[in-house]
Protein backbone atom coordinates (compact mmCIF):
# COMPACT_ATOMS: atom_id res chain seq x y z
CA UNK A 1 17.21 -11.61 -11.26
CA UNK A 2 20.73 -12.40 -12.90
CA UNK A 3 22.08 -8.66 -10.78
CA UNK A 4 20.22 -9.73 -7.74
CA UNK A 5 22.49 -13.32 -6.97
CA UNK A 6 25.64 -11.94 -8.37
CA UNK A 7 25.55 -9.23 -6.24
CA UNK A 8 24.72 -12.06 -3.45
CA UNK A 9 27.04 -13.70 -4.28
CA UNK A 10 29.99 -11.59 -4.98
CA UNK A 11 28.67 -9.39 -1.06
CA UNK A 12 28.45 -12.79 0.84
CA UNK A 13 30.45 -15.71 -0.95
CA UNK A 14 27.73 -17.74 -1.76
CA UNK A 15 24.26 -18.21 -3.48
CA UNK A 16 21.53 -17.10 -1.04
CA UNK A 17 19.30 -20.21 0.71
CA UNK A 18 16.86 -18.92 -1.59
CA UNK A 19 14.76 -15.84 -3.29
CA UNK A 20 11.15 -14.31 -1.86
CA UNK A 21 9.09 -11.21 -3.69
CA UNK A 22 5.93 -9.09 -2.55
CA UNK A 23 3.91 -6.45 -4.56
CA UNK A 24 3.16 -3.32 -4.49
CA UNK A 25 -0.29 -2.20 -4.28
CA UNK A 26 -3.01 -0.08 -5.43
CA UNK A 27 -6.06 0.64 -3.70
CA UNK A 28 -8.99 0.84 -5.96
CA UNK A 29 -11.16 2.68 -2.69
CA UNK A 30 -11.25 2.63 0.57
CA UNK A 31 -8.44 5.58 1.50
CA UNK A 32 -7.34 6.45 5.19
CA UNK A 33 -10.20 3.94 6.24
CA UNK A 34 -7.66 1.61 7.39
CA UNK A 35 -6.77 2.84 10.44
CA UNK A 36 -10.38 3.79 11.18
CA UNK A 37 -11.47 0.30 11.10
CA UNK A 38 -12.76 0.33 8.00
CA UNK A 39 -13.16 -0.97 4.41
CA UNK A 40 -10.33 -1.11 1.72
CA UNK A 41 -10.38 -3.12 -1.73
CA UNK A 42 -6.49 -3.27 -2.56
CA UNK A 43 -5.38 -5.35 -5.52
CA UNK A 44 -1.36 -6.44 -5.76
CA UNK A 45 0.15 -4.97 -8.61
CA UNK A 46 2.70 -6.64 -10.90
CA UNK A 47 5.84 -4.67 -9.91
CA UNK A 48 7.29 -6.54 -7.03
CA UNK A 49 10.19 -6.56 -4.53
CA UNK A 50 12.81 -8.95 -4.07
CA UNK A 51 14.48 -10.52 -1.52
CA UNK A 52 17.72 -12.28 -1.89
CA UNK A 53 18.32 -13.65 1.39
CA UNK A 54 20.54 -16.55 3.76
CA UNK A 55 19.77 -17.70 7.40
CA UNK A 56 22.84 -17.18 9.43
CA UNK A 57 22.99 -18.86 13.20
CA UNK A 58 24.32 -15.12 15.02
CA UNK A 59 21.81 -12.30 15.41
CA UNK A 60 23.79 -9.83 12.84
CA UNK A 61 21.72 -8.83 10.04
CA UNK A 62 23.95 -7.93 7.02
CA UNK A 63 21.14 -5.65 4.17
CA UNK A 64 22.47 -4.61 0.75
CA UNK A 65 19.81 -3.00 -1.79
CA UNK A 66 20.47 -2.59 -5.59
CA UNK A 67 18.68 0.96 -5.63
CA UNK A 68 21.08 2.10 -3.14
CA UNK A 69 24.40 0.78 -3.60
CA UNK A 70 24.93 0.28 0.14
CA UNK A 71 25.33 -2.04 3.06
CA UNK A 72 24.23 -1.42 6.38
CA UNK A 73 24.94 -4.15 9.33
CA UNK A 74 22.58 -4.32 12.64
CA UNK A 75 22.00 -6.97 15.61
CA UNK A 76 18.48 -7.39 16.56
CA UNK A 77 18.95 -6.50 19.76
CA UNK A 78 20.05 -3.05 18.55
CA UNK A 79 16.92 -2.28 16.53
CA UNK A 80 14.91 0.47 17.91
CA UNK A 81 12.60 3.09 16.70
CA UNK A 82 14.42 5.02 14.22
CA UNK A 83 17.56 2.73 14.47
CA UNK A 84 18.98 1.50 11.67
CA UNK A 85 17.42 4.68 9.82
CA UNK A 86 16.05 5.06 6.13
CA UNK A 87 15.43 1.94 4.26
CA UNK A 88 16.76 -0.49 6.46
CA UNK A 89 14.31 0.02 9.27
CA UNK A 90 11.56 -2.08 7.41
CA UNK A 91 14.16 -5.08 6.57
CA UNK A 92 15.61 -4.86 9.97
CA UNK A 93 12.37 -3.74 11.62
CA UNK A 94 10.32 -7.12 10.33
CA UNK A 95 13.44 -9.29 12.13
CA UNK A 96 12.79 -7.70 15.17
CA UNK A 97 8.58 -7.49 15.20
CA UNK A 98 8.68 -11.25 14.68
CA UNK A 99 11.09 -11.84 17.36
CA UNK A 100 9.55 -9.34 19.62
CA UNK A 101 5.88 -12.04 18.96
CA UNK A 102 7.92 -14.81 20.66
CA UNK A 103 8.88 -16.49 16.97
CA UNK A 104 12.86 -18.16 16.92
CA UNK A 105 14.39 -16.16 14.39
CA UNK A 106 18.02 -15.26 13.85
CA UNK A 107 20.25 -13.20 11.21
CA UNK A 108 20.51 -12.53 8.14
CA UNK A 109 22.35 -11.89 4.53
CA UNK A 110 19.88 -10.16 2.66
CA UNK A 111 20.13 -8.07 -0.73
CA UNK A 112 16.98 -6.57 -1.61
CA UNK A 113 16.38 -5.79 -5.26
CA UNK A 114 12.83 -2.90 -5.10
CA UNK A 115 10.76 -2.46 -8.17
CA UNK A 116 7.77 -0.76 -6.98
CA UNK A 117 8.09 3.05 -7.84
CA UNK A 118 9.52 4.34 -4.80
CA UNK A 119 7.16 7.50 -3.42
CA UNK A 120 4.63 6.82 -5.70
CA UNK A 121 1.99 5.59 -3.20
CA UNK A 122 1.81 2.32 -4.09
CA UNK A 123 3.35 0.39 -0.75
CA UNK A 124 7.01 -0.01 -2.21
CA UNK A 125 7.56 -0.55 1.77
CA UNK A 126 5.28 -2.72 2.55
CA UNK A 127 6.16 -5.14 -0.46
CA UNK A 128 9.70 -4.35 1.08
CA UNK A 129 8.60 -5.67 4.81
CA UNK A 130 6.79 -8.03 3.16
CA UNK A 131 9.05 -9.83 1.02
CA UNK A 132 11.56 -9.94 3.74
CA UNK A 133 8.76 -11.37 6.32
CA UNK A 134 7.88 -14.23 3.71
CA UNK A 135 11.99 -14.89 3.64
CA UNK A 136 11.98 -15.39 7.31
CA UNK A 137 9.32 -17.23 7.69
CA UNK A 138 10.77 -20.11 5.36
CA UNK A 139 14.37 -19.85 6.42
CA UNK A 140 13.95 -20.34 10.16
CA UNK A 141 10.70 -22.40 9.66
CA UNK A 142 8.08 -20.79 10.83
CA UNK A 143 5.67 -22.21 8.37
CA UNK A 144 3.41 -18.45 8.10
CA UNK A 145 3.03 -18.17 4.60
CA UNK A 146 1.28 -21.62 4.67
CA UNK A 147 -2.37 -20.54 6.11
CA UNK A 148 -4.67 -17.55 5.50
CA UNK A 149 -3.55 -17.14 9.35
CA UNK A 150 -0.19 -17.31 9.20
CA UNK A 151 0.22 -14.78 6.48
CA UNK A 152 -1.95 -12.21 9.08
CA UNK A 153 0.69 -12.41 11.53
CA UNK A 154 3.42 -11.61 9.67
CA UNK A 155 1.32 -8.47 7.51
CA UNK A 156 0.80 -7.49 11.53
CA UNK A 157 4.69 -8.11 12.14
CA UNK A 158 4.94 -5.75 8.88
CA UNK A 159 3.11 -3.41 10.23
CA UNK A 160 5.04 -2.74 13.31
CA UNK A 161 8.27 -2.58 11.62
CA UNK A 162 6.62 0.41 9.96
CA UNK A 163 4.71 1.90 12.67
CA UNK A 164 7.33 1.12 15.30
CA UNK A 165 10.74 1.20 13.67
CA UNK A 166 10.05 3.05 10.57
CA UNK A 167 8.06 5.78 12.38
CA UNK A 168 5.31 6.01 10.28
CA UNK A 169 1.99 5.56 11.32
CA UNK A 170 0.23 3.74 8.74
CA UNK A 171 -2.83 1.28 9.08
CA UNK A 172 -2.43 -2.32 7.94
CA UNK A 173 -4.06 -2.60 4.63
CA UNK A 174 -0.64 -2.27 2.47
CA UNK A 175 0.92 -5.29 4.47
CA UNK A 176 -2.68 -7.22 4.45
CA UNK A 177 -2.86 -6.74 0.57
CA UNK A 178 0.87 -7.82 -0.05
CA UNK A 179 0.30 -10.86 2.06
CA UNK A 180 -3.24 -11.97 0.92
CA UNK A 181 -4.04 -10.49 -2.78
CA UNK A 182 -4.93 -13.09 -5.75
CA UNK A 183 -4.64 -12.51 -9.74
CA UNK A 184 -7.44 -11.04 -11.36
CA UNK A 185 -9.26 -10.21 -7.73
CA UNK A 186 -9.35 -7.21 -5.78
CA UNK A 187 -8.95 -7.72 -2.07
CA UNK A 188 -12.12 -6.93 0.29
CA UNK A 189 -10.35 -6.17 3.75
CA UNK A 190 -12.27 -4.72 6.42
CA UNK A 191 -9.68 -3.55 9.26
CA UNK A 192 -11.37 -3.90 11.82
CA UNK A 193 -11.55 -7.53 12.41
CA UNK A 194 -8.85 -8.42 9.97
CA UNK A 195 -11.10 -10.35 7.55
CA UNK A 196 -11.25 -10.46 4.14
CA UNK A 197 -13.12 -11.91 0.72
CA UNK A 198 -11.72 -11.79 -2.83
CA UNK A 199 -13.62 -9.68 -5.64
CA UNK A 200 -13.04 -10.94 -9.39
CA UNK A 201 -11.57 -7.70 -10.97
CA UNK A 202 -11.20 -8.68 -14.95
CA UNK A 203 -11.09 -5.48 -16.36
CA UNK A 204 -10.40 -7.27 -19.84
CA UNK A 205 -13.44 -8.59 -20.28
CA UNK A 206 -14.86 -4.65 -20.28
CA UNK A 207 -12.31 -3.90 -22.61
CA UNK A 208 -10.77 -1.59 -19.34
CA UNK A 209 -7.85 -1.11 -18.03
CA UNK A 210 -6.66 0.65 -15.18
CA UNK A 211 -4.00 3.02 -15.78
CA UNK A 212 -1.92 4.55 -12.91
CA UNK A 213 -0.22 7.68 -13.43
CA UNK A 214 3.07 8.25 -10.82
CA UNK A 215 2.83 11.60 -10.55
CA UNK A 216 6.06 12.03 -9.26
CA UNK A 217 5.30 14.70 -7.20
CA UNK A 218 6.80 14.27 -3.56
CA UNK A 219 5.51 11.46 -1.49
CA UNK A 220 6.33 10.76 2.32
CA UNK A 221 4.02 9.82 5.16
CA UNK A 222 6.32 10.27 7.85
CA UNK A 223 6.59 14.16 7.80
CA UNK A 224 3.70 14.67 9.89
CA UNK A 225 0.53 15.30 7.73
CA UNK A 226 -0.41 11.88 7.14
CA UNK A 227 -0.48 11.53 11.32
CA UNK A 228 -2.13 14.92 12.13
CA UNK A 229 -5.09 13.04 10.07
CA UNK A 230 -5.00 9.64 12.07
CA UNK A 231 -4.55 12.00 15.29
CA UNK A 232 -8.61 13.71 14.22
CA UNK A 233 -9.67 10.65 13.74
CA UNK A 234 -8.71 9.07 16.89
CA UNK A 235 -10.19 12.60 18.41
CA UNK A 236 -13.23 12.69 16.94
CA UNK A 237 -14.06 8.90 18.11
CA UNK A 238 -12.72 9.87 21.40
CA UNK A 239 -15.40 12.81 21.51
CA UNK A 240 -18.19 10.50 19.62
CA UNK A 241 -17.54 7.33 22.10
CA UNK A 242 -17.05 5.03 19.79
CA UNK A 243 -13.94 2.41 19.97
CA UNK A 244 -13.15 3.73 15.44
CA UNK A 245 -15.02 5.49 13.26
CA UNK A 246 -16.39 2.20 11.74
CA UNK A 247 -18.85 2.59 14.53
CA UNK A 248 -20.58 5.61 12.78
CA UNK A 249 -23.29 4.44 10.41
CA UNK A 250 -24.11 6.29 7.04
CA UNK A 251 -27.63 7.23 8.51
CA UNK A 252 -26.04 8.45 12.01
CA UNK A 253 -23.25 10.81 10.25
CA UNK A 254 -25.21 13.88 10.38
CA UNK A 255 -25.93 13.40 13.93
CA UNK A 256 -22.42 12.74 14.45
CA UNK A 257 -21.24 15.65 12.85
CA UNK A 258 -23.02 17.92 14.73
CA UNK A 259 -21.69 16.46 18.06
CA UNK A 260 -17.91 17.62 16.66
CA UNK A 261 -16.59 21.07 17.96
CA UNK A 262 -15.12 22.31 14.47
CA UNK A 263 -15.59 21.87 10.72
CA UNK A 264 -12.26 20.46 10.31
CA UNK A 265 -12.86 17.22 12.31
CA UNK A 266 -16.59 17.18 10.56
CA UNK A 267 -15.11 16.94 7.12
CA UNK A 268 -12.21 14.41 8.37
CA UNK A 269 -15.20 12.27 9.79
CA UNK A 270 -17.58 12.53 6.46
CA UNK A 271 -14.56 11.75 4.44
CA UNK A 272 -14.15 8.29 6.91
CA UNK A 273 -17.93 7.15 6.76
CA UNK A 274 -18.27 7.80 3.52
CA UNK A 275 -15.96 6.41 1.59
CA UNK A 276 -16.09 2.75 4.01
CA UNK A 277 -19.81 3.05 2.09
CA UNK A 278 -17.79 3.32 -0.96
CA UNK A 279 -16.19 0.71 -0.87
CA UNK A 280 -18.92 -2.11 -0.90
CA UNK A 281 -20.84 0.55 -3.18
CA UNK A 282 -17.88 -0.74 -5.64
CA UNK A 283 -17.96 -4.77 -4.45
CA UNK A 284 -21.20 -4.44 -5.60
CA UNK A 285 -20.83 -2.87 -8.71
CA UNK A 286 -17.83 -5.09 -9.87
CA UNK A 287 -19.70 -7.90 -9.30
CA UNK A 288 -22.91 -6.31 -10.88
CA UNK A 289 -20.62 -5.56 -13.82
CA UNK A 290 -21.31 -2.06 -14.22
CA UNK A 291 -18.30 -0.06 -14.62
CA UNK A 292 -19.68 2.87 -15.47
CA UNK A 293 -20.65 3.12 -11.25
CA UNK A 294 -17.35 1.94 -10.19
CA UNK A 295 -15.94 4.89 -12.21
CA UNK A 296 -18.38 7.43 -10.87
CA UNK A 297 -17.55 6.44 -7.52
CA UNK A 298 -14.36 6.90 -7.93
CA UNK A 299 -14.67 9.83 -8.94
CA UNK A 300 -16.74 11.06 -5.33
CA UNK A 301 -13.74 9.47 -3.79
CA UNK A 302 -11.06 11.77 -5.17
CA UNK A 303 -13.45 15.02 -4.39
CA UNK A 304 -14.17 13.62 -0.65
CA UNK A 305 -10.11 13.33 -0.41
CA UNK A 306 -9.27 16.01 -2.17
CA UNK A 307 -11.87 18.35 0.38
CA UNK A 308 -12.96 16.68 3.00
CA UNK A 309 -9.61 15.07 4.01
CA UNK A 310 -7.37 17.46 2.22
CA UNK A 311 -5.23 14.99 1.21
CA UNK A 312 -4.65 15.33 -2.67
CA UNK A 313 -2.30 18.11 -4.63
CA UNK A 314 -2.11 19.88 -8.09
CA UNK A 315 -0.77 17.20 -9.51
CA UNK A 316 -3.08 14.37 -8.43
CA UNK A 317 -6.20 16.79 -9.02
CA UNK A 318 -4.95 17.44 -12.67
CA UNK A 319 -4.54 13.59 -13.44
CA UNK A 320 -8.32 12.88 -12.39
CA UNK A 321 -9.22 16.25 -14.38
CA UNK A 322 -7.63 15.54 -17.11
CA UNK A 323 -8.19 11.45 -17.54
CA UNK A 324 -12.34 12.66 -16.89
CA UNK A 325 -12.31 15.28 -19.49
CA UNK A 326 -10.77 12.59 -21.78
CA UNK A 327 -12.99 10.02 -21.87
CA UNK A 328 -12.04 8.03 -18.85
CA UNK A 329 -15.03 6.54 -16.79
CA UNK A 330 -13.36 7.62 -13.47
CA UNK A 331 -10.18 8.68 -11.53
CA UNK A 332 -9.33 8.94 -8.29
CA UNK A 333 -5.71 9.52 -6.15
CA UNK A 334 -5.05 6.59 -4.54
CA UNK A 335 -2.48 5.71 -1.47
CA UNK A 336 -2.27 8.17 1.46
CA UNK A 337 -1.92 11.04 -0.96
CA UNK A 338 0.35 14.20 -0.64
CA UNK A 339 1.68 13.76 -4.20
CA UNK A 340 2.58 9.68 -4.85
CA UNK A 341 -0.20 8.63 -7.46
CA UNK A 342 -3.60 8.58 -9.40
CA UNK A 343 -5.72 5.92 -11.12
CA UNK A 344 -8.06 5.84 -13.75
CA UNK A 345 -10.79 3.37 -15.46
CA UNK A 346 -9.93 4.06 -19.26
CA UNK A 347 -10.73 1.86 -22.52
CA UNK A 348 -8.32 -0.38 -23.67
CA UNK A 349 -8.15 1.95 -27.13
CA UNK A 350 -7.55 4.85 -25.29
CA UNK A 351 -4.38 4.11 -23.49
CA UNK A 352 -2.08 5.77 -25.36
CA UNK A 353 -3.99 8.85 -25.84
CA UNK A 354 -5.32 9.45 -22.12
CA UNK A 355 -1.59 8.81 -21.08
CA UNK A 356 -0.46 11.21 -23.48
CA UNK A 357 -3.00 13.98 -22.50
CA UNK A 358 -1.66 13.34 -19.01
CA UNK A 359 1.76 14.11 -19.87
CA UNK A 360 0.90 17.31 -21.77
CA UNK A 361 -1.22 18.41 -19.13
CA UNK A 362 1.30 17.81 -16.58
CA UNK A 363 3.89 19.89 -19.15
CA UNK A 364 1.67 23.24 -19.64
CA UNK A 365 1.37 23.33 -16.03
CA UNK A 366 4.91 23.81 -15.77
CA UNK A 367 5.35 20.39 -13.38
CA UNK A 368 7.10 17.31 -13.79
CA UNK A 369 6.65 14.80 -16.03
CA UNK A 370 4.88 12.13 -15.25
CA UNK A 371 4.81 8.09 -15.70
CA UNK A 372 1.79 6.52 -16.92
CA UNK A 373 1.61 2.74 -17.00
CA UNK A 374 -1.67 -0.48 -17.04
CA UNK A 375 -1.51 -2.94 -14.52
CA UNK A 376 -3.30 -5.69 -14.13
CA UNK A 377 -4.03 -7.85 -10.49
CA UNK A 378 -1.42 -9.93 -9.14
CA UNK A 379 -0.70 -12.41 -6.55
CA UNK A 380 0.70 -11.91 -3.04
CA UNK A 381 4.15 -12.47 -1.46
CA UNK A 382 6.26 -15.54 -1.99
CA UNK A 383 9.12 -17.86 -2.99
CA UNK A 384 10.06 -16.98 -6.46
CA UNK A 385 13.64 -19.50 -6.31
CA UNK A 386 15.44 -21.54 -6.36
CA UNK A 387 12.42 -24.14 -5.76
């Protein structure tokens, strides 16, 4: 944190009012359910984003980020989809969605500091939007981060930075998980109604971990394939006459299916029902203990994304291949897929050895190299200082 105030202070002349950080995320199951109104189990991961950040009393919003070396100055009033571009739409982009619900809010000095792997789906923008939403919401008093509800509105205030100034259109479960995770629980969300339970997730006491490879390969939602998916969904509900997917109960998919005109939206809607079944298949197991399910299910979670929704790549698929053949009890892609990341239920013991078999893997195959690394769950966004 030492780099994050100097820089504050040597950019704006003073020590910011005060210091706020979010998570990333990884979703244990429950993928592109979100904006089906569906079932996700998120946990917050360790890495986290910070914000650095002053109230001012004009509408100018002054955003510096460590990563990127840079400054970039907006008014409110001049956000707009796709303006200020790149990284600044989801600081700049949470300013306006809270001002555009009717909340008081003003400018702001901010320096953001990210370390969430960016690209590697696990949400470094919505711990980004995040962290910046929990800022405001202390510095012009808005009191949000106090209740269960508050925190909702401003992962929905998130979430239209992204959709709406960001330009990708991404359900709400990053934002929700950010906003609403506890340590050493995964996060039961169900997206349709906005509710949610917490699900003890000690791994430890297993002697698991979970292990999440970056693959590095090339991540980005906004370039059309991650909407072309929402866009069947929103079809095939349209055709089935049902308000989201959600709607569609295991025992009625077949019926379902064979009211949709072509196999492409009949494998985007299996992939849906399905794995919202998954996901309390896993509540249940965690809380049943057995492990050995949880992995297995992961495991019909890649293959459903990886065929049904046609959502993984080479180098996801190899990380579940390879982390199965070694000994790992399952493995699935997780995030909206197109490259970003895999995870993997592996004995403490074999850490080392899985991550290395990843790595050689990755290298015969002629790709990238990869980063493998445990995490354990963490706690959502907050004040971090000064107190």
């Amino acid at each position: 944190m030492p780099d994050l105030l100097e820089t504050f202070a040597s950019i704006f002349g003073s020590a910011p009012d005060g210091v706020w950080s979010a998570p990333g995320r990884v979703n244990l199951i429950g993928e592109h359910t979100d904006y089906n109104g569906g079932l996700a189990l998120p946990i917050a991961l360790p890495q986290r984003t910070l914000c650095a950040a002053s109230a001012r009393d004009d509408d100018l919003l002054r955003i510096h980020s460590l990563q990127e070396g840079s400054s970039v100055e907006v008014r409110i009033d001049d956000v707009a989809p796709g303006h200020p571009g790149d990284w600044t739409a989801y600081v700049a982009g949470v300013v306006w969605s809270l001002r555009e619900a009717g909340y008081a809010v003003r400018g702001l000095d901010v320096v953001i500091d990210g370390r969430v792997p960016l690209g590697a789906g696990l949400s470094s923008s919505a711990a980004l939007e995040c962290s910046v939403a929990a800022a405001v919401s202390e510095l012009f008093g808005l009191d949000l981060l106090e209740t269960r509800a508050g925190r909702s509105i401003l992962a929905e205030a998130c979430q239209r930075a992204e959709n709406d100034v960001a330009g990708a259109p991404t359900g709400g479960m990053d934002q929700a998980a950010a906003m609403h995770c506890r340590e050493a629980h995964a996060l039961r969300l169900d997206c349709r109604d906005g509710t949610h339970s917490h699900v003890p997730f000690d791994l430890s006491a297993h002697g698991l971990v979970l292990l999440v490879t970056d693959t590095r390969a090339s991540h980005a939602l906004a370039d059309g394939q991650y909407g072309a998916r929402r866009d069947a969904c929103e079809r095939a509900a349209e055709i089935l006459g049902v308000e989201t997917l959600r709607e569609i109960a295991p025992d009625a998919l077949e019926g379902a299916l064979g009211r949709l005109p072509d196999d492409e939206l009949r494998r985007r809607v299996r992939h849906v029902v399905t794995e919202i079944a998954r996901v309390d298949a896993v509540v249940d197991a965690l809380r049943e203990g057995d492990l050995a399910e949880v992995g297995r299910l992961f495991v019909t979670s890649h293959e459903s994304l990886r065929d049904d929704y046609e959502v993984s790549c080479t180098e996801l698929d190899l990380v579940v291949d390879t982390a199965v053949a070694e000994g790992a009890l399952g493995a699935r892609m997780t995030g909206g897929g197109f490259g970003g990341s895999a995870i993997a239920l592996v004995r403490t013991d074999d850490v080392d050895r899985l991550s290395s078999a990843i790595a050689t893997a990755f290298e015969n195959a002629n790709l990238g190299v990869p980063q493998s690394f445990s995490v354990t769950a963490s706690g959502s966004a907050d004040r971090v200082s000064p107190e």
